[in-house]
C-alpha atoms as a PDB file:
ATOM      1  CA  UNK A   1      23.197  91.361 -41.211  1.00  0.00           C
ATOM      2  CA  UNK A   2      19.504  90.474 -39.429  1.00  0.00           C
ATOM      3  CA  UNK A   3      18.249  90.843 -43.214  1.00  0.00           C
ATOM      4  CA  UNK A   4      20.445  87.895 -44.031  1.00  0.00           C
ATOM      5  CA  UNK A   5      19.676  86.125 -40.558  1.00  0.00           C
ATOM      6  CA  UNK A   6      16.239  86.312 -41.497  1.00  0.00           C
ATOM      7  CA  UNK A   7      16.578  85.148 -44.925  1.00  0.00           C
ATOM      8  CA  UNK A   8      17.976  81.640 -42.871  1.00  0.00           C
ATOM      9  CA  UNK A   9      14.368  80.514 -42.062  1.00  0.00           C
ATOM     10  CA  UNK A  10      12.551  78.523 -44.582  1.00  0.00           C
ATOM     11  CA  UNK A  11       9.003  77.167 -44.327  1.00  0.00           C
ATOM     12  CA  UNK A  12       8.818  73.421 -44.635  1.00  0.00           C
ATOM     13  CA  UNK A  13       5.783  70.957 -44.489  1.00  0.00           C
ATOM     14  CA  UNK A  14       5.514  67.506 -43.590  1.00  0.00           C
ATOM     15  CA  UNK A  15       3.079  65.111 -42.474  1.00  0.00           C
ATOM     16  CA  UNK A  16       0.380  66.138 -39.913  1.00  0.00           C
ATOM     17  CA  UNK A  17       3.001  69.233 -39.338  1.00  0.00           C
ATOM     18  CA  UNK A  18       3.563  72.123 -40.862  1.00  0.00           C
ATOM     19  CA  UNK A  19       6.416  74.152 -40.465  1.00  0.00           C
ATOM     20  CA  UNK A  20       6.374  77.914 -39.749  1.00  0.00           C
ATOM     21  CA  UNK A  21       8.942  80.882 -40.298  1.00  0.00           C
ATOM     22  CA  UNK A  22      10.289  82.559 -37.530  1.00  0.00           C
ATOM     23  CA  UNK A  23      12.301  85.495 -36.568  1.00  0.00           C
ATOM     24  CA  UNK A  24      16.002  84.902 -35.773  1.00  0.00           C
ATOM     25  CA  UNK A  25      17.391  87.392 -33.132  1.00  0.00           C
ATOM     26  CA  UNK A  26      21.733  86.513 -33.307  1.00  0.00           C
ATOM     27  CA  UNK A  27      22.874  88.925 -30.585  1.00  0.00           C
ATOM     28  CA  UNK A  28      26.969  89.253 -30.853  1.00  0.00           C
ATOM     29  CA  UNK A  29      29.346  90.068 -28.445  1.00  0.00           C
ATOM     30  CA  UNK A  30      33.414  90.442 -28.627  1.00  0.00           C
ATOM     31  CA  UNK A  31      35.345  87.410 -27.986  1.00  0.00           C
ATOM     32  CA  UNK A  32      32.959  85.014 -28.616  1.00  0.00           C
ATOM     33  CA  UNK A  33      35.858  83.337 -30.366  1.00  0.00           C
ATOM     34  CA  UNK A  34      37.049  81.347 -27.336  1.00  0.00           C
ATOM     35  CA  UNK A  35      40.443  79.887 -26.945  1.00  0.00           C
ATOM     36  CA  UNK A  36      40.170  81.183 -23.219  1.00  0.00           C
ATOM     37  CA  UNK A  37      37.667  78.782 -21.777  1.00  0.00           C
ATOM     38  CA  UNK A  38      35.104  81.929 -20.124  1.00  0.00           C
ATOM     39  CA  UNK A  39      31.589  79.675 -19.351  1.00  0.00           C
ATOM     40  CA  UNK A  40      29.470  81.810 -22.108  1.00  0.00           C
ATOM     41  CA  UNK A  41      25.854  80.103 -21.175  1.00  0.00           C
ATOM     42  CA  UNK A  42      22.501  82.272 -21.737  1.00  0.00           C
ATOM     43  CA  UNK A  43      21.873  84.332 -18.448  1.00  0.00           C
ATOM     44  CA  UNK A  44      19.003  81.335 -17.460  1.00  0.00           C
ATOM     45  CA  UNK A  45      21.461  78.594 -17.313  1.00  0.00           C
ATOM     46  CA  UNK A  46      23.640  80.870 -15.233  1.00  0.00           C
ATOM     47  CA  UNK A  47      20.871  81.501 -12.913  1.00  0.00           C
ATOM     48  CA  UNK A  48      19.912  77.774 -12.736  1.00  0.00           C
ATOM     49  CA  UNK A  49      23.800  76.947 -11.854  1.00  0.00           C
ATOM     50  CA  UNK A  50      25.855  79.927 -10.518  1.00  0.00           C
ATOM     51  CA  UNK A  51      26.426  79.174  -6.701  1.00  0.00           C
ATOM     52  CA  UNK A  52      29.253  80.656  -4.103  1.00  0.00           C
ATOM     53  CA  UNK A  53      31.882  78.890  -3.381  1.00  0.00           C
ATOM     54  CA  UNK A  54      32.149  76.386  -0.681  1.00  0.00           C
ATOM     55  CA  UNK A  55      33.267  77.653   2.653  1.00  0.00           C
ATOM     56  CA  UNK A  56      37.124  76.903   3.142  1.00  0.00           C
ATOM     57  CA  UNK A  57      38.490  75.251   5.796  1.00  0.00           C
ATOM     58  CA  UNK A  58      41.721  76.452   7.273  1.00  0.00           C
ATOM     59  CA  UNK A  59      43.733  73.893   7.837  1.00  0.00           C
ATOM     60  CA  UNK A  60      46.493  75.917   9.938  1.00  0.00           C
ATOM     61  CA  UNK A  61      44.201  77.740  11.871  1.00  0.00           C
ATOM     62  CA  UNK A  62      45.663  79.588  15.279  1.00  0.00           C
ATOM     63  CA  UNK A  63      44.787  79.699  19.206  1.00  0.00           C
ATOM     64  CA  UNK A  64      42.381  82.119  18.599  1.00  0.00           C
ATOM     65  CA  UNK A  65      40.498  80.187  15.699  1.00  0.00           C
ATOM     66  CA  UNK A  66      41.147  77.110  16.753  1.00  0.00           C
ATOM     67  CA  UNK A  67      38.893  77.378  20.224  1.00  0.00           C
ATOM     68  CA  UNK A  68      42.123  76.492  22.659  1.00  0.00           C
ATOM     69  CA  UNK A  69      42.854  78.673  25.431  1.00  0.00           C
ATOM     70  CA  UNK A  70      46.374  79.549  26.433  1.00  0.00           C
ATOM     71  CA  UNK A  71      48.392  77.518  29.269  1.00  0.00           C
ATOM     72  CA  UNK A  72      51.486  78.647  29.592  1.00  0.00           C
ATOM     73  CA  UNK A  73      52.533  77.073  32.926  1.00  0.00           C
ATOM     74  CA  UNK A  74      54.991  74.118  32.166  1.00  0.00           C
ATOM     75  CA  UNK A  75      53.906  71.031  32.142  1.00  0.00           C
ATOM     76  CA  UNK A  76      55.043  68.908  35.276  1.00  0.00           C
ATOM     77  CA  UNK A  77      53.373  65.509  35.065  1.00  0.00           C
ATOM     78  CA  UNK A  78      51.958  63.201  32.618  1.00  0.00           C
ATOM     79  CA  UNK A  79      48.417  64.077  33.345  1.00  0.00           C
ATOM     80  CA  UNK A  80      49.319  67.558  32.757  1.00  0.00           C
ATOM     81  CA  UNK A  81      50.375  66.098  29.301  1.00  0.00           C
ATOM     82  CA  UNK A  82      47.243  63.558  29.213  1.00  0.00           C
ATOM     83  CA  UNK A  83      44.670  66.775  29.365  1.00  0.00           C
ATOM     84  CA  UNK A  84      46.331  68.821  26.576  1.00  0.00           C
ATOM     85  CA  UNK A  85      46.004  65.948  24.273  1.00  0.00           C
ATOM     86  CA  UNK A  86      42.644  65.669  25.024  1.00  0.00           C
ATOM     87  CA  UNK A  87      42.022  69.119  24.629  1.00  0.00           C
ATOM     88  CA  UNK A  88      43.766  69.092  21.019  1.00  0.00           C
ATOM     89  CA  UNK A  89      41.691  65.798  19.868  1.00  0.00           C
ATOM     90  CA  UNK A  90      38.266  67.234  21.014  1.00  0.00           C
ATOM     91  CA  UNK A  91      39.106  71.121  19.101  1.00  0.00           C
ATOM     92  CA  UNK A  92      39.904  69.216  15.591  1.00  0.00           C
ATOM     93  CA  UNK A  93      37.466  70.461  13.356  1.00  0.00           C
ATOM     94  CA  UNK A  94      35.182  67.016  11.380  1.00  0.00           C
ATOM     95  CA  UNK A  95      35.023  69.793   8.221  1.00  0.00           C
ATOM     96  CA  UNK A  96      38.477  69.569   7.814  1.00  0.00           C
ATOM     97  CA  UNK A  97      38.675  65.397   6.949  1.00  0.00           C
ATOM     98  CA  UNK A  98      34.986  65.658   5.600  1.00  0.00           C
ATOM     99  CA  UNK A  99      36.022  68.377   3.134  1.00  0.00           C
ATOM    100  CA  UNK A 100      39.828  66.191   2.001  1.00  0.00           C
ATOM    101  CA  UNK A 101      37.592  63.118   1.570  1.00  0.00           C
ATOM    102  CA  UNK A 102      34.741  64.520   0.095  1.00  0.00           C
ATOM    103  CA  UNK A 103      36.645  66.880  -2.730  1.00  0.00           C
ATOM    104  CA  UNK A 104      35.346  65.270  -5.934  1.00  0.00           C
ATOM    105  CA  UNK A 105      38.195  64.509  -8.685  1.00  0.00           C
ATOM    106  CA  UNK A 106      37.695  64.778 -12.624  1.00  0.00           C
ATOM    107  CA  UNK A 107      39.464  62.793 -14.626  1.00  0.00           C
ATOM    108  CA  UNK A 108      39.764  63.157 -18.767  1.00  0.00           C
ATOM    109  CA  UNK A 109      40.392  60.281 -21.348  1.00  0.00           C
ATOM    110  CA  UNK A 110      40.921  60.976 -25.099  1.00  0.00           C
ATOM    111  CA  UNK A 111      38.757  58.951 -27.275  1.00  0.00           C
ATOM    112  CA  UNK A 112      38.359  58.404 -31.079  1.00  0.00           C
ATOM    113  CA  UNK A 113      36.471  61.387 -33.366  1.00  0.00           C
ATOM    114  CA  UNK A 114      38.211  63.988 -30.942  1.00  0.00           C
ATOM    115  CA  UNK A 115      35.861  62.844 -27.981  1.00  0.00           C
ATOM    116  CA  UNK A 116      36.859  63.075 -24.279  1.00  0.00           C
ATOM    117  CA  UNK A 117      35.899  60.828 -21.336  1.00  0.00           C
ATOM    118  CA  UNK A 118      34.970  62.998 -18.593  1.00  0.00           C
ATOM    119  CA  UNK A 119      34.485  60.544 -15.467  1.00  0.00           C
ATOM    120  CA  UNK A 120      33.863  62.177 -11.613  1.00  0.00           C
ATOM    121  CA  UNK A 121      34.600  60.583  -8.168  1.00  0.00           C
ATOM    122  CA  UNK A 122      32.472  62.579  -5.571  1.00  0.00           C
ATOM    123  CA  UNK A 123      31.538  59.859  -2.713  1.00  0.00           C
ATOM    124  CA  UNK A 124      30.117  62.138  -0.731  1.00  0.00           C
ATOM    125  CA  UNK A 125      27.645  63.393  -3.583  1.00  0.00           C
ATOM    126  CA  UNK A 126      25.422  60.231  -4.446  1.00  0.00           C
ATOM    127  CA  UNK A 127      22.405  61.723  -7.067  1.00  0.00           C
ATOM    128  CA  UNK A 128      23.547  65.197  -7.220  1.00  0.00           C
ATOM    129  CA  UNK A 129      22.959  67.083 -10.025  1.00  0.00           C
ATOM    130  CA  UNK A 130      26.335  68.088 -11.911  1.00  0.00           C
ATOM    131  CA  UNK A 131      27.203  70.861 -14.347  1.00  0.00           C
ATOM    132  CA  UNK A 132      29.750  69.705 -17.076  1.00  0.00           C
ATOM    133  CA  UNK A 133      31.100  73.110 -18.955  1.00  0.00           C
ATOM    134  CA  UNK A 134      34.053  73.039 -21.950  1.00  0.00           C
ATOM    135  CA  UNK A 135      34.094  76.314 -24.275  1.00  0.00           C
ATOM    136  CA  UNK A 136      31.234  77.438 -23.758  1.00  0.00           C
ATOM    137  CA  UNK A 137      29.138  74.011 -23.828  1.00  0.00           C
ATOM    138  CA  UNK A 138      27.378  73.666 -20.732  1.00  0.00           C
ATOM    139  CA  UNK A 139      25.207  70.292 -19.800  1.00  0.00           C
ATOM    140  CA  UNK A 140      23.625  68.402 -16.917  1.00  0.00           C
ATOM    141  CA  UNK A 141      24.013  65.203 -15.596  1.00  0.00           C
ATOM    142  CA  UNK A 142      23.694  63.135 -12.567  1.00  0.00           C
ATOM    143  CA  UNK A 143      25.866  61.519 -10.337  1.00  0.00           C
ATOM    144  CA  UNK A 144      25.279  57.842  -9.797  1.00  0.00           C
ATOM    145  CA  UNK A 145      24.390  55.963  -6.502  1.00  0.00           C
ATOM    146  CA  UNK A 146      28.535  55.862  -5.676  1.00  0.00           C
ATOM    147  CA  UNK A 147      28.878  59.633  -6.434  1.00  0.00           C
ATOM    148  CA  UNK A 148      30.707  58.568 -10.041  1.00  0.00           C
ATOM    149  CA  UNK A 149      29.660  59.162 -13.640  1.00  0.00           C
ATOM    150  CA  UNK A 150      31.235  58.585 -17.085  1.00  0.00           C
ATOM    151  CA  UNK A 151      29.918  60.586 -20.221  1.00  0.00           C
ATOM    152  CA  UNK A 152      31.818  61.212 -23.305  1.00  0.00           C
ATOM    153  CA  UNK A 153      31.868  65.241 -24.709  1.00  0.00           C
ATOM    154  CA  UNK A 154      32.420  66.367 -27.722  1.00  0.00           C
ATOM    155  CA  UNK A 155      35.420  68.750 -27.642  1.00  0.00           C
ATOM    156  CA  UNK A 156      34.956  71.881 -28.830  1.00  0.00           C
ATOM    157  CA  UNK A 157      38.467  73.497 -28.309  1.00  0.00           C
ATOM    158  CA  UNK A 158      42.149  72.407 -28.652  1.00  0.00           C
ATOM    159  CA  UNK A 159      42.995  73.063 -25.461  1.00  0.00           C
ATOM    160  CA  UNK A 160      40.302  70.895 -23.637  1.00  0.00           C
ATOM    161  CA  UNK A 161      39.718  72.276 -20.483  1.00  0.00           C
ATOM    162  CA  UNK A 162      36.739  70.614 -18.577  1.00  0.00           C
ATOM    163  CA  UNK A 163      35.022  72.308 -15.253  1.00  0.00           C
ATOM    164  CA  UNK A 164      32.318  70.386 -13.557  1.00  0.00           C
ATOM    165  CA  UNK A 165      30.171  71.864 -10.624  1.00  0.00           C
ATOM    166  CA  UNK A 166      27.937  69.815  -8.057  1.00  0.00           C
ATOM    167  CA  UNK A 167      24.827  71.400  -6.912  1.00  0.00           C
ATOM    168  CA  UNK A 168      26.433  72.137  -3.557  1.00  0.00           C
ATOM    169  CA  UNK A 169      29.301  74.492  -4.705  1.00  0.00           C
ATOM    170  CA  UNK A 170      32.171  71.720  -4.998  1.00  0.00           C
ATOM    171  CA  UNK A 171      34.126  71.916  -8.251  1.00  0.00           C
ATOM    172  CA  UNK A 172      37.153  70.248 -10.025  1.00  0.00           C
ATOM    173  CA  UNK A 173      38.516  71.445 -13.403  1.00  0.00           C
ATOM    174  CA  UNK A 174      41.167  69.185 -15.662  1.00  0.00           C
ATOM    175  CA  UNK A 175      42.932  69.950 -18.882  1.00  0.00           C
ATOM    176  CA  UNK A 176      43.718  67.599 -21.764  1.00  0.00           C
ATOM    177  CA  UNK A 177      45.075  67.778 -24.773  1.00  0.00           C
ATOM    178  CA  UNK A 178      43.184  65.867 -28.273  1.00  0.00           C
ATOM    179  CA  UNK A 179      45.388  65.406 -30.851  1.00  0.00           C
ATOM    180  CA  UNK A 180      42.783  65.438 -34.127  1.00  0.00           C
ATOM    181  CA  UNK A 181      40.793  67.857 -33.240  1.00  0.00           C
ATOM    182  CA  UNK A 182      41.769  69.367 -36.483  1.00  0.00           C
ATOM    183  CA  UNK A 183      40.817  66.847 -38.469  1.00  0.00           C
ATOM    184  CA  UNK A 184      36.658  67.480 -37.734  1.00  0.00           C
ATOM    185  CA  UNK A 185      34.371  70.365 -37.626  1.00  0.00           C
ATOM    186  CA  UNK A 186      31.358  70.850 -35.209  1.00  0.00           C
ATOM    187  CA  UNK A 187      28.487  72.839 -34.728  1.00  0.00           C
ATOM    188  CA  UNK A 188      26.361  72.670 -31.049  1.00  0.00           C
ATOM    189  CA  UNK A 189      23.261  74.014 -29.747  1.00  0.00           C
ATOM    190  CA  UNK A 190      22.354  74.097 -26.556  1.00  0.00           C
ATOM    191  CA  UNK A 191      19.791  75.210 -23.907  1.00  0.00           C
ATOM    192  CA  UNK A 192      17.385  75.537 -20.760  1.00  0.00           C
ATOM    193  CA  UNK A 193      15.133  73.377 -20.120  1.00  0.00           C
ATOM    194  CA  UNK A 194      13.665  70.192 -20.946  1.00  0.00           C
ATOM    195  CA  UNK A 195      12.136  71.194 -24.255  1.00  0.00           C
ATOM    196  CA  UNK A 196      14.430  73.092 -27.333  1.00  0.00           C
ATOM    197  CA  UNK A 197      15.483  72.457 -30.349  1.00  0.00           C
ATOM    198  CA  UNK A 198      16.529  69.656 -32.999  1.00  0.00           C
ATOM    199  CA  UNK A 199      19.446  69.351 -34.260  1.00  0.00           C
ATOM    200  CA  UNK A 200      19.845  68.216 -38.229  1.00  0.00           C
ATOM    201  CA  UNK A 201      23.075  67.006 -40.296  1.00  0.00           C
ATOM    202  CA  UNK A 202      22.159  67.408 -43.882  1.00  0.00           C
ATOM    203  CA  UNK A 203      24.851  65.486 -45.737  1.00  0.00           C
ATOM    204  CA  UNK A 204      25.209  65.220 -49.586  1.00  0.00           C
ATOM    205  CA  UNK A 205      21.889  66.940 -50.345  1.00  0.00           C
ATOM    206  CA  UNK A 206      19.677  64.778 -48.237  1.00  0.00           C
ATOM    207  CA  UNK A 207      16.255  65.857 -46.908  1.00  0.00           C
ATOM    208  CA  UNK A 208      14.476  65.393 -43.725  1.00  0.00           C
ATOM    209  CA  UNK A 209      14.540  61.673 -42.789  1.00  0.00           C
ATOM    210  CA  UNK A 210      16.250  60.583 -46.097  1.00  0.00           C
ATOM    211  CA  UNK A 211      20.058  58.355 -46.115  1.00  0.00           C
ATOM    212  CA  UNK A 212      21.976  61.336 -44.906  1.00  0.00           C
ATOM    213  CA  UNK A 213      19.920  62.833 -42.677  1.00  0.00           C
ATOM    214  CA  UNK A 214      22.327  62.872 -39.131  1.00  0.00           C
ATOM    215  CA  UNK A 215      19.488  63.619 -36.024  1.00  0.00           C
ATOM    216  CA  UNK A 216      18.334  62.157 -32.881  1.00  0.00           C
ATOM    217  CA  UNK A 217      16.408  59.900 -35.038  1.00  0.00           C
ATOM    218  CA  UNK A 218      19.521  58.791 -37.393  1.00  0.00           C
ATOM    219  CA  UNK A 219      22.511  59.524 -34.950  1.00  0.00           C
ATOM    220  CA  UNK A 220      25.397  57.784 -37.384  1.00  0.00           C
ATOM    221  CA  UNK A 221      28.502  56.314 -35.741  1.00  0.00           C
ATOM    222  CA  UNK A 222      31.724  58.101 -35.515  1.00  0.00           C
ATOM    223  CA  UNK A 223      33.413  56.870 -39.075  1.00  0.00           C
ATOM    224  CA  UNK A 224      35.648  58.454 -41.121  1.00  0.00           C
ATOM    225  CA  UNK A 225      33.447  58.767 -43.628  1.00  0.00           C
ATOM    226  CA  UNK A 226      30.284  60.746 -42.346  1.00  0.00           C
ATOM    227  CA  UNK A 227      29.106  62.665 -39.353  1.00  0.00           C
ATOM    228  CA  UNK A 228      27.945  61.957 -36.012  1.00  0.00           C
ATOM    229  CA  UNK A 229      25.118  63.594 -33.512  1.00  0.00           C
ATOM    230  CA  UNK A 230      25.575  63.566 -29.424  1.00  0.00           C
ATOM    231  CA  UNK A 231      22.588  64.388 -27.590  1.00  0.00           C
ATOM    232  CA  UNK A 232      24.144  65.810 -24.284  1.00  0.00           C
ATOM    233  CA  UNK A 233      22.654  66.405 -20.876  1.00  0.00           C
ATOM    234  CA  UNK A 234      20.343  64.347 -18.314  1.00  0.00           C
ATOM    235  CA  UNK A 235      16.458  65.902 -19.018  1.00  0.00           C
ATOM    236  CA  UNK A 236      15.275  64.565 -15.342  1.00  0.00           C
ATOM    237  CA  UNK A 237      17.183  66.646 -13.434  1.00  0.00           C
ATOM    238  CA  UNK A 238      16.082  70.247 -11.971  1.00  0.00           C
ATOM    239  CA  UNK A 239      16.792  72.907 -14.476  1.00  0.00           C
ATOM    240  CA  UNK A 240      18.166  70.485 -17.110  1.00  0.00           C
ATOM    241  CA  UNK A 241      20.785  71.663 -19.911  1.00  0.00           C
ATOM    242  CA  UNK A 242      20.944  70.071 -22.830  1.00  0.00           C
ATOM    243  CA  UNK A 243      22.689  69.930 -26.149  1.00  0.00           C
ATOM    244  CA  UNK A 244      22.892  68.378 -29.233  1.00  0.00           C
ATOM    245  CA  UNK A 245      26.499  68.350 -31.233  1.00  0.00           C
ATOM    246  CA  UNK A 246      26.574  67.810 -34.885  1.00  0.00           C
ATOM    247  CA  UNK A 247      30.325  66.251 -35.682  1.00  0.00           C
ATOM    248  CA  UNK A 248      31.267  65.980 -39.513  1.00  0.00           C
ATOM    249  CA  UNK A 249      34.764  65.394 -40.762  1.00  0.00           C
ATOM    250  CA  UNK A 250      36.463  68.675 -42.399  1.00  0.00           C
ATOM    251  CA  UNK A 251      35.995  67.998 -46.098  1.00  0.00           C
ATOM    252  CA  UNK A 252      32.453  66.031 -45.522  1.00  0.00           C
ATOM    253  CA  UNK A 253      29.802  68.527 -47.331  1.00  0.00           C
ATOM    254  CA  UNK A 254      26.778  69.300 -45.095  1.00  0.00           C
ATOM    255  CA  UNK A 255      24.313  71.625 -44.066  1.00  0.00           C
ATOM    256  CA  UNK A 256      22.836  72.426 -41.094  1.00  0.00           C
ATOM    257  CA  UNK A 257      19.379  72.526 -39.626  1.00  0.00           C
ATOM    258  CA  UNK A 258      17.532  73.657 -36.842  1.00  0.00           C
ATOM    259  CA  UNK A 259      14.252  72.661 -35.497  1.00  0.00           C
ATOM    260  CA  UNK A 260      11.814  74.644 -33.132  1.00  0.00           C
ATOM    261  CA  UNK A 261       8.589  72.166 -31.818  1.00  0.00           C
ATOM    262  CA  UNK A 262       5.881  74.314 -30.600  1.00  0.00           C
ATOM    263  CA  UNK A 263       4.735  72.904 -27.787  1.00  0.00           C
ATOM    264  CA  UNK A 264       2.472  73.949 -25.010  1.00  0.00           C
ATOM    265  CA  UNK A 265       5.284  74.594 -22.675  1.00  0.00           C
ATOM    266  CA  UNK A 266       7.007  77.401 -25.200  1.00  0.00           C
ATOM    267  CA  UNK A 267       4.462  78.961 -27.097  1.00  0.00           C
ATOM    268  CA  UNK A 268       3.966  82.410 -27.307  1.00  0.00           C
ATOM    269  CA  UNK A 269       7.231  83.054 -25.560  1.00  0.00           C
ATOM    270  CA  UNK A 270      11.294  83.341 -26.823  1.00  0.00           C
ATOM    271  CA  UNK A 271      12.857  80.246 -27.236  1.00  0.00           C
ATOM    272  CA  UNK A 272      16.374  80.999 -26.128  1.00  0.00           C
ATOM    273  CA  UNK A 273      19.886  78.996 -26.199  1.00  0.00           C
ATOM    274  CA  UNK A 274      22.977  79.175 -27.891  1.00  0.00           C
ATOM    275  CA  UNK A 275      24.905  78.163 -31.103  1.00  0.00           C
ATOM    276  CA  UNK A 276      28.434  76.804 -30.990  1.00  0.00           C
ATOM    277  CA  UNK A 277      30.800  76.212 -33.912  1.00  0.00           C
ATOM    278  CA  UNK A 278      34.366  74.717 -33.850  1.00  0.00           C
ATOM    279  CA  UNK A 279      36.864  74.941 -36.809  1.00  0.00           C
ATOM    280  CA  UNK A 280      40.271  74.145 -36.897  1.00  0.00           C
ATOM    281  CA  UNK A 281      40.146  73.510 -32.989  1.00  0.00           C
ATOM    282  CA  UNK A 282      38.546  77.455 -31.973  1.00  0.00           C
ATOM    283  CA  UNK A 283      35.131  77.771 -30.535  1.00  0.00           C
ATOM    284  CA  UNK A 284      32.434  80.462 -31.667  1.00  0.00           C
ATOM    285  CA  UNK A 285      29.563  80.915 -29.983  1.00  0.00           C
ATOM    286  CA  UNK A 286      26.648  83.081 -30.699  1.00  0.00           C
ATOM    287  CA  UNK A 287      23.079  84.142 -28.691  1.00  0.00           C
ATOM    288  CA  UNK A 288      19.973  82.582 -30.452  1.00  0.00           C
ATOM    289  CA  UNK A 289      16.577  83.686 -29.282  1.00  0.00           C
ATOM    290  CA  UNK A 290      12.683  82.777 -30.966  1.00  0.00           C
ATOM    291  CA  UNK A 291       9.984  84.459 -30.779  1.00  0.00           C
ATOM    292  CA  UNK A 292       7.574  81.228 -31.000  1.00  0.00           C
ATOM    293  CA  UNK A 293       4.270  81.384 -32.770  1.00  0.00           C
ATOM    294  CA  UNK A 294       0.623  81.316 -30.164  1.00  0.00           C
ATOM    295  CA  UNK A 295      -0.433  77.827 -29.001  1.00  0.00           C
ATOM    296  CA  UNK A 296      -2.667  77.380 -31.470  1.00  0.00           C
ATOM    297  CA  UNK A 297       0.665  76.209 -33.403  1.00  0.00           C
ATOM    298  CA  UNK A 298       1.361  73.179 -30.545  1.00  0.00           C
ATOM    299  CA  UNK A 299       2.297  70.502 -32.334  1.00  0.00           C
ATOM    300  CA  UNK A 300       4.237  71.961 -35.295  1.00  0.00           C
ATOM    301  CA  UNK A 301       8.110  73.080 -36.352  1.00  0.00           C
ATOM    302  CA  UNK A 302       9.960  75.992 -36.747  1.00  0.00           C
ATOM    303  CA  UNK A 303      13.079  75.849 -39.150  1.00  0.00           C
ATOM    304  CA  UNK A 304      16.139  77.457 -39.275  1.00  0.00           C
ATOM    305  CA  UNK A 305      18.732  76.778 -41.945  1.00  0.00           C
ATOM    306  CA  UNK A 306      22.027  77.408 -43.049  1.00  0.00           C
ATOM    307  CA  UNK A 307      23.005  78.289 -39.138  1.00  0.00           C
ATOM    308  CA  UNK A 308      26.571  77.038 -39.243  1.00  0.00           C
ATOM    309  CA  UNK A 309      27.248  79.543 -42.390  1.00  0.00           C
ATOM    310  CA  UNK A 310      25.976  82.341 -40.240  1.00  0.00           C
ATOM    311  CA  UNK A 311      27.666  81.362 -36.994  1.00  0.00           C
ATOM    312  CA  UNK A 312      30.642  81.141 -38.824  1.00  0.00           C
ATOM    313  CA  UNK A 313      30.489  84.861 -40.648  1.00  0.00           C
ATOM    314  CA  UNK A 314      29.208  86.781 -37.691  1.00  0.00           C
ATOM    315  CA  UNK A 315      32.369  84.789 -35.116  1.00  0.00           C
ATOM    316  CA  UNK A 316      34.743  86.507 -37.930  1.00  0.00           C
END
């Protein structure tokens, strides 16, 4: 199998850039087919986003947690009454209201080409970083000046379970189904960092940059007719994720490519992040780690071919 992993990188030269072959490390594990929605992220992103959980408020708490003291004579007049109530106000714990109002919601929208509108209410949580996970697709973004933000995700799975997490442990999850999510295929990969990898949609034969070619540079519309790219995640924020997410109707021919820059930030270390596939509404995911050439390469490509073929093999 890593013979025919290897055999997936192909040397390529264009202008002013030459493309180099690289070493493809696919590291498998059981039940990466996900129809259970398990975050499968490398181990940096789940360093750069694992937190505890929020410390829970108790909202029936007794005497002895509440602060109160015991009075059990009975209560004769009404300032006897007057300085219990007081006592009660004063004890009420601000966390308890601060934690109902602030609990951020998530909300899900279907929208055409089996997209979903994920949109967030967190007023307490103006420009805080936010984790959006579905089947193992994990991206940042950042929550507006009203603690709000609408994105639209590609989804991955039938089932289409969404989880978001701010940066100070509070979390929603929703669940929505997508009707014709059958009807298209996908293929995502994603990563750490603000620099990673290029995602290519080679349709009908096409070549780099030719009619055909689906990138960040050509991102096509969502038709019926051809595919799609969504470039996913916010770069600016601390330890950014990011993705790019190749959609292509089921009986469109295509192949896909991945690109590699060298740049001065990654060379001469691994390049890691993580394929995704989804056929027939089920998610595969698979480990992909570089070795990327010294930095006297800056400035030029590796590239990786025939990836979704692979992905799809090894998931099996």
């Amino acid at each position: 199998m890593l013979e025919q992993l290897e055999s997936t990188f192909l040397t390529r030269s264009i202008h002013r850039a030459g493309r180099f072959t690289a070493v493809l490390s696919v590291a498998l594990a059981a039940g990466h087919l996900a129809q259970a929605y398990a975050a499968r992220i490398p181990a940096k992103l789940t360093q750069a986003t694992a937190k505890e959980p929020i410390h829970i408020v108790n909202l029936s708490a007794g005497p002895d947690e509440s602060g109160l003291t015991a009075d059990l004579r009975p209560l004769k007049t009404g300032q006897d009454v007057q300085v219990v109530a007081d006592r009660l106000s004063q004890s009420t714990s601000p966390l308890t209201a601060e934690t109902a109002v602030c609990a951020p919601v998530l909300h899900l929208m279907p929208r055409p080409g089996a997209m979903m509108e994920v949109s967030i209410a967190a007023p307490c949580d103006a420009g805080t970083r936010v984790v959006l996970s579905h089947a193992g697709l994990s991206v940042t973004e950042r929550l507006n000046a009203e603690g709000s933000l609408a994105v639209r995700l590609p989804v991955m799975d039938e089932t289409a379970r969404f989880d978001m997490r701010l940066d100070n442990g509070r979390t929603a999850s929703a669940t929505q189904a997508i009707p014709d999510l059958a009807g298209v295929r996908r293929f995502a990969v994603q990563w750490a960092g603000a620099t990673g990898f290029v995602l290519h949609g080679m349709e009908n034969g096409a070549d780099f940059g030719q009619q055909g070619d689906v990138s960040p540079n050509q991102p096509g519309i969502i038709t019926n007719q051809g595919g799609w790219l969504s470039v996913l995640g916010d770069a600016s924020v601390h330890d950014p994720l990011l993705a790019q997410v190749y959609t292509f109707p089921a009986e469109t021919m295509a192949d896909v490519v991945v690109e590699a820059p060298v740049t001065s930030s990654n060379c001469g270390h691994k390049l890691l992040g993580k394929t995704l596939t989804s056929t027939d509404g089920m998610a595969a995911m698979i480990d992909l780690t570089l070795e990327m050439p010294n930095c006297t390469a800056v400035g030029e490509f590796l590239v990786l071919k025939n990836l979704a073929q692979t992905t799809k093999l090894a998931a099996k």
